[in-house]
PDB file of N, CA and C in Angstrom:
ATOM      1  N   UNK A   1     116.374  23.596  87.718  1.00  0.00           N
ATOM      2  CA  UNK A   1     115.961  24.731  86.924  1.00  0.00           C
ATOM      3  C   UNK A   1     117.108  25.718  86.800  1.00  0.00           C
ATOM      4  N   UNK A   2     116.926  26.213  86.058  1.00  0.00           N
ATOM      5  CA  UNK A   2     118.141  27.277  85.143  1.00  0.00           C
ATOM      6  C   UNK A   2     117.439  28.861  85.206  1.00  0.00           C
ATOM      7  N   UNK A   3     117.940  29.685  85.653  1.00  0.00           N
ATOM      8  CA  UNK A   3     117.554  31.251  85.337  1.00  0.00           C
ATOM      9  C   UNK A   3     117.057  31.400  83.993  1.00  0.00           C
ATOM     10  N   UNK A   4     116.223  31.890  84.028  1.00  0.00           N
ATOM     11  CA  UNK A   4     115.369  32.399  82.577  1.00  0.00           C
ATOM     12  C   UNK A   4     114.310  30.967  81.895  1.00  0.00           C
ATOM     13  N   UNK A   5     114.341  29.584  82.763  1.00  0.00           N
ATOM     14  CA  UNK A   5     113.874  28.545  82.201  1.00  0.00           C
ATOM     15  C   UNK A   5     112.146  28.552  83.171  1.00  0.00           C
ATOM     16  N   UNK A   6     110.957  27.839  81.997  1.00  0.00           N
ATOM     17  CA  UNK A   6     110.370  28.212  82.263  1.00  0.00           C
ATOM     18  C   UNK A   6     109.497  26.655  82.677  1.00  0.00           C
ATOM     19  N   UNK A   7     108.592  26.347  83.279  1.00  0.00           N
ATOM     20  CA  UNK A   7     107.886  25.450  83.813  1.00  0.00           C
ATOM     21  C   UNK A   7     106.728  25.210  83.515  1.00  0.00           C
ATOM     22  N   UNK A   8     105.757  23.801  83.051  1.00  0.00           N
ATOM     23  CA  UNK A   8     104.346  24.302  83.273  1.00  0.00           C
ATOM     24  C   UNK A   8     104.072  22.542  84.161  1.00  0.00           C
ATOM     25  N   UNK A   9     102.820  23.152  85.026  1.00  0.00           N
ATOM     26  CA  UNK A   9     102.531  22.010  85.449  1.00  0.00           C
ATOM     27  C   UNK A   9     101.027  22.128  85.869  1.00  0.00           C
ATOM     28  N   UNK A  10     100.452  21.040  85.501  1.00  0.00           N
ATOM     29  CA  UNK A  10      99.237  20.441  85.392  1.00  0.00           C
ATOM     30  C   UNK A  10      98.806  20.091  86.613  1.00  0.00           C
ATOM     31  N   UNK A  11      97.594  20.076  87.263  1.00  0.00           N
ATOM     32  CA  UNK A  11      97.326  19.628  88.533  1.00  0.00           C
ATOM     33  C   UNK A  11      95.718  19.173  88.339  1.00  0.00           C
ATOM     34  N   UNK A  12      95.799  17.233  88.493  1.00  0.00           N
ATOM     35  CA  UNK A  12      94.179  16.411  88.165  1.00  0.00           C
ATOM     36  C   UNK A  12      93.683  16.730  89.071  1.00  0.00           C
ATOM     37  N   UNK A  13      92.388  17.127  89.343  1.00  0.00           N
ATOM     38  CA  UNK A  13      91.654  17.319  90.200  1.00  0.00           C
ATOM     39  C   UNK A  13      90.775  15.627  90.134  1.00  0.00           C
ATOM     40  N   UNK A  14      90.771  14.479  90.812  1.00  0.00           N
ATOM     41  CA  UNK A  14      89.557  13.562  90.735  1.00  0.00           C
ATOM     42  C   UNK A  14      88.448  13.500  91.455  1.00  0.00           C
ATOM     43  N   UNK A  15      88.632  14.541  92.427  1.00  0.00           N
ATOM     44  CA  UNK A  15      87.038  14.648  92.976  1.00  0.00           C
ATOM     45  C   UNK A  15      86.535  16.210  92.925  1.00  0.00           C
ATOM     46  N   UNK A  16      85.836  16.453  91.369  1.00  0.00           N
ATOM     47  CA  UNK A  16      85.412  17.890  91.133  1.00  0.00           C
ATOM     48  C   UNK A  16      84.402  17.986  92.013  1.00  0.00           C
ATOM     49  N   UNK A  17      83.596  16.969  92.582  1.00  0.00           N
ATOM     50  CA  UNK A  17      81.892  17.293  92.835  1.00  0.00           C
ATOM     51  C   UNK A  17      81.944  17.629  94.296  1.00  0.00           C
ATOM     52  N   UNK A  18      82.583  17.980  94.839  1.00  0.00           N
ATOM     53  CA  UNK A  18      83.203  18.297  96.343  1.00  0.00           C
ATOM     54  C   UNK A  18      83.541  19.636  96.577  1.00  0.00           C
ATOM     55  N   UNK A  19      84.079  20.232  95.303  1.00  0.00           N
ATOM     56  CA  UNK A  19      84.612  21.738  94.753  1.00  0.00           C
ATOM     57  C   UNK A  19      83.390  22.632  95.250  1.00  0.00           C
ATOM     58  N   UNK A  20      83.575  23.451  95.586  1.00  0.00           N
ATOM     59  CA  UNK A  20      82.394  25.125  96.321  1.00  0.00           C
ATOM     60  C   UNK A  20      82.506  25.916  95.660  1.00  0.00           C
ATOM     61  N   UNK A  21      82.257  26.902  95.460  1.00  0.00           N
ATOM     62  CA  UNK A  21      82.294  28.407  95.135  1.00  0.00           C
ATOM     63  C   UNK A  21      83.263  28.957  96.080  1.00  0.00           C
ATOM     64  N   UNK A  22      84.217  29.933  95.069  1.00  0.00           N
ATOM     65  CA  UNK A  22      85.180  30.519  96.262  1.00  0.00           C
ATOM     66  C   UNK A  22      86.229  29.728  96.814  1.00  0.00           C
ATOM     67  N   UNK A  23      86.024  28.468  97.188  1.00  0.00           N
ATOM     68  CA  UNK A  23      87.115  27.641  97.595  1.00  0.00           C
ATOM     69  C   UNK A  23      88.338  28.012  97.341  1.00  0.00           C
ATOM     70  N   UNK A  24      89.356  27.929  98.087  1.00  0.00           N
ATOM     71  CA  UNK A  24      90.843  28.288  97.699  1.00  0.00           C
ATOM     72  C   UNK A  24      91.389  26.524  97.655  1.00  0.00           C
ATOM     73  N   UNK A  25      92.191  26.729  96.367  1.00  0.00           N
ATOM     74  CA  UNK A  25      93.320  25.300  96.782  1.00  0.00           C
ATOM     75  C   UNK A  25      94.948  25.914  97.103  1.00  0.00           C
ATOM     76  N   UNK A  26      95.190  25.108  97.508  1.00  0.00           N
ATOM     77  CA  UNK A  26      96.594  25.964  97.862  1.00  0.00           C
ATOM     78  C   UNK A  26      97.761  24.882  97.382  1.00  0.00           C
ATOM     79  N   UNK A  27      98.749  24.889  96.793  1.00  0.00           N
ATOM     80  CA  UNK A  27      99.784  23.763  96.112  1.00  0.00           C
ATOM     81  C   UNK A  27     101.534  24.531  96.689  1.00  0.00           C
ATOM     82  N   UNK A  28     101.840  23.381  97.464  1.00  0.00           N
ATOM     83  CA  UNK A  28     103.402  23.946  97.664  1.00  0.00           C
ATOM     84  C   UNK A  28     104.440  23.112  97.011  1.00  0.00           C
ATOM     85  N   UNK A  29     105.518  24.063  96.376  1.00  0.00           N
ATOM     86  CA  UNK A  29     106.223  23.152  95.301  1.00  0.00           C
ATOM     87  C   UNK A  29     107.241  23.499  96.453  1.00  0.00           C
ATOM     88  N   UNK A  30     108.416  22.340  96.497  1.00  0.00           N
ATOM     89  CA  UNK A  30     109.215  22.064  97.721  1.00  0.00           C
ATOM     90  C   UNK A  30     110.565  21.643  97.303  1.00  0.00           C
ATOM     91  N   UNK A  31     111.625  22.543  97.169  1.00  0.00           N
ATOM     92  CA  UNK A  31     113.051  21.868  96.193  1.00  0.00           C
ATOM     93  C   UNK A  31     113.756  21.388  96.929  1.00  0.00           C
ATOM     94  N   UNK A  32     114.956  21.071  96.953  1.00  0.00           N
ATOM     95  CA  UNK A  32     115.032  20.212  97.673  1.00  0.00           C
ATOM     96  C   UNK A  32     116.469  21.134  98.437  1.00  0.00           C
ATOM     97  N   UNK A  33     116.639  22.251  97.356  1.00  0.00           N
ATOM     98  CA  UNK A  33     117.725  22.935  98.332  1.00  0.00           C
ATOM     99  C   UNK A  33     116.503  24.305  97.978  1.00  0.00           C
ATOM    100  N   UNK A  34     116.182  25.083  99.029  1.00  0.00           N
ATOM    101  CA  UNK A  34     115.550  26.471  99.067  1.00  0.00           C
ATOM    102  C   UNK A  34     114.614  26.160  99.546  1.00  0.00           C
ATOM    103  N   UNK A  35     113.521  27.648  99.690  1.00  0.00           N
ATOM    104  CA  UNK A  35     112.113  27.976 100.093  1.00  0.00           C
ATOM    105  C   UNK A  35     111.136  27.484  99.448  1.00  0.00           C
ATOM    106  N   UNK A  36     110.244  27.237 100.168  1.00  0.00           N
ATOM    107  CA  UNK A  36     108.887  26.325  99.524  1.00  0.00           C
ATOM    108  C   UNK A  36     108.150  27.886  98.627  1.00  0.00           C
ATOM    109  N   UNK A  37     107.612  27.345  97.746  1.00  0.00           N
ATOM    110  CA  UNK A  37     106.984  28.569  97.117  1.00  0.00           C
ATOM    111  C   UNK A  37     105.334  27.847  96.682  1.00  0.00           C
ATOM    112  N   UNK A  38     105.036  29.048  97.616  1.00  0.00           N
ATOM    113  CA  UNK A  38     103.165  28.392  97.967  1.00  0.00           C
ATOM    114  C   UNK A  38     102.335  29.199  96.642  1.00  0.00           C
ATOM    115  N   UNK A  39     101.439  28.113  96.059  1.00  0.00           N
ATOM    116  CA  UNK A  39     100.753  28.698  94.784  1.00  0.00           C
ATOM    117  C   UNK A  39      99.374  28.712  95.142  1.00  0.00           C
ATOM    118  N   UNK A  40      98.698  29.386  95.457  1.00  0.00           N
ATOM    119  CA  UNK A  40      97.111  29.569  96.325  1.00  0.00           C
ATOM    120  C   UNK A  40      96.171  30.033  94.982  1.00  0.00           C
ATOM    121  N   UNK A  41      94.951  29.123  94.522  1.00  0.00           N
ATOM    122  CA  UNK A  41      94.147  30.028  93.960  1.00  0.00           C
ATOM    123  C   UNK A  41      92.840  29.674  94.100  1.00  0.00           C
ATOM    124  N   UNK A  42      91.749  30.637  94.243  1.00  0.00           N
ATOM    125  CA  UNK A  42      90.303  30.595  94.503  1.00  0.00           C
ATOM    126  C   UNK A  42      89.271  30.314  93.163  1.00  0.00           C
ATOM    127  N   UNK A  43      88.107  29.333  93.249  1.00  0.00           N
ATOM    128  CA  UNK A  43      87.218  29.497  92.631  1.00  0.00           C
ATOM    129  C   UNK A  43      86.440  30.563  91.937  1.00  0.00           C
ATOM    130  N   UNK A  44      85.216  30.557  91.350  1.00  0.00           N
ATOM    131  CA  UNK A  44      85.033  31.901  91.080  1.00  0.00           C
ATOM    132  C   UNK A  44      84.021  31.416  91.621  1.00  0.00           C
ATOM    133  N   UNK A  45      82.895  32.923  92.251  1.00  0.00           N
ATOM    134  CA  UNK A  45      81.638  32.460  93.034  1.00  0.00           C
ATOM    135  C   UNK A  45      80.642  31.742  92.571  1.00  0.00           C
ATOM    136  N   UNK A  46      80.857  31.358  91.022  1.00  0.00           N
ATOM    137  CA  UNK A  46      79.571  30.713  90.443  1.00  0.00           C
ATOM    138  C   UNK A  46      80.105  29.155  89.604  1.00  0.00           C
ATOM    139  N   UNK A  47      79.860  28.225  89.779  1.00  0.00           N
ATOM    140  CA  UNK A  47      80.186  27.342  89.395  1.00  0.00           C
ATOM    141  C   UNK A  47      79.128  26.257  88.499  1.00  0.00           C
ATOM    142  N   UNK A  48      79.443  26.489  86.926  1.00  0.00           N
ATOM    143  CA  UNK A  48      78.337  25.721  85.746  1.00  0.00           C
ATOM    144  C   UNK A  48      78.595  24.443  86.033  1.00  0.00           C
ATOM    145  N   UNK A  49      78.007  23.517  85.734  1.00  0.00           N
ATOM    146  CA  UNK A  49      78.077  22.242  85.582  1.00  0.00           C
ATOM    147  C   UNK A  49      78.343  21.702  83.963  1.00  0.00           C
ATOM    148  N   UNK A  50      79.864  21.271  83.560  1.00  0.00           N
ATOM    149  CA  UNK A  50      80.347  21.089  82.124  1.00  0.00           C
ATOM    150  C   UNK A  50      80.973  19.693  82.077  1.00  0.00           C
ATOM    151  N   UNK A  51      80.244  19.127  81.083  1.00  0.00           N
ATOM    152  CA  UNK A  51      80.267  17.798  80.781  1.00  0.00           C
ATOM    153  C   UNK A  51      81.785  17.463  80.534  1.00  0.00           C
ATOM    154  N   UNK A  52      82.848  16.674  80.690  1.00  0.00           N
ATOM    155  CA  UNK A  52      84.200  16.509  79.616  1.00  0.00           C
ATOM    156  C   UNK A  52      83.498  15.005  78.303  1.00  0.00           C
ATOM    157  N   UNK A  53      84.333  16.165  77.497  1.00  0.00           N
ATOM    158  CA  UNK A  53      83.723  15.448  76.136  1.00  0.00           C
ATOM    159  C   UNK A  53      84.713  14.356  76.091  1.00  0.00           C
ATOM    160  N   UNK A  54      85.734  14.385  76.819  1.00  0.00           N
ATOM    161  CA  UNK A  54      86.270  13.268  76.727  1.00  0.00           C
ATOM    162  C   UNK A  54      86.270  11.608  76.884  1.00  0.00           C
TER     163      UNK A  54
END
């Protein structure tokens, strides 16, 4: 990576039906020269049940 360059990355979840309310996942991206930089994020307390139309 280059200063000012920007990233996106996707993360499959294959077992949604296990997922809680609130749950935190936590993802550490790990380079191979530097600090691990930890990406933590929580559910929201209410969780719908949504079909993929796919």
């Amino acid at each position: 990576m280059e200063i000012g360059e920007l990233w996106s990355i996707t993360v499959v979840i294959d077992e949604m039906q296990h997922l809680q309310p609130t749950e935190v996942s936590t993802i550490r991206l790990k380079p191979v020269i530097g600090s691990v930089l930890k990406v933590e994020r929580g559910l929201p307390p209410s969780l719908d049940p949504v079909m993929d139309p796919a």
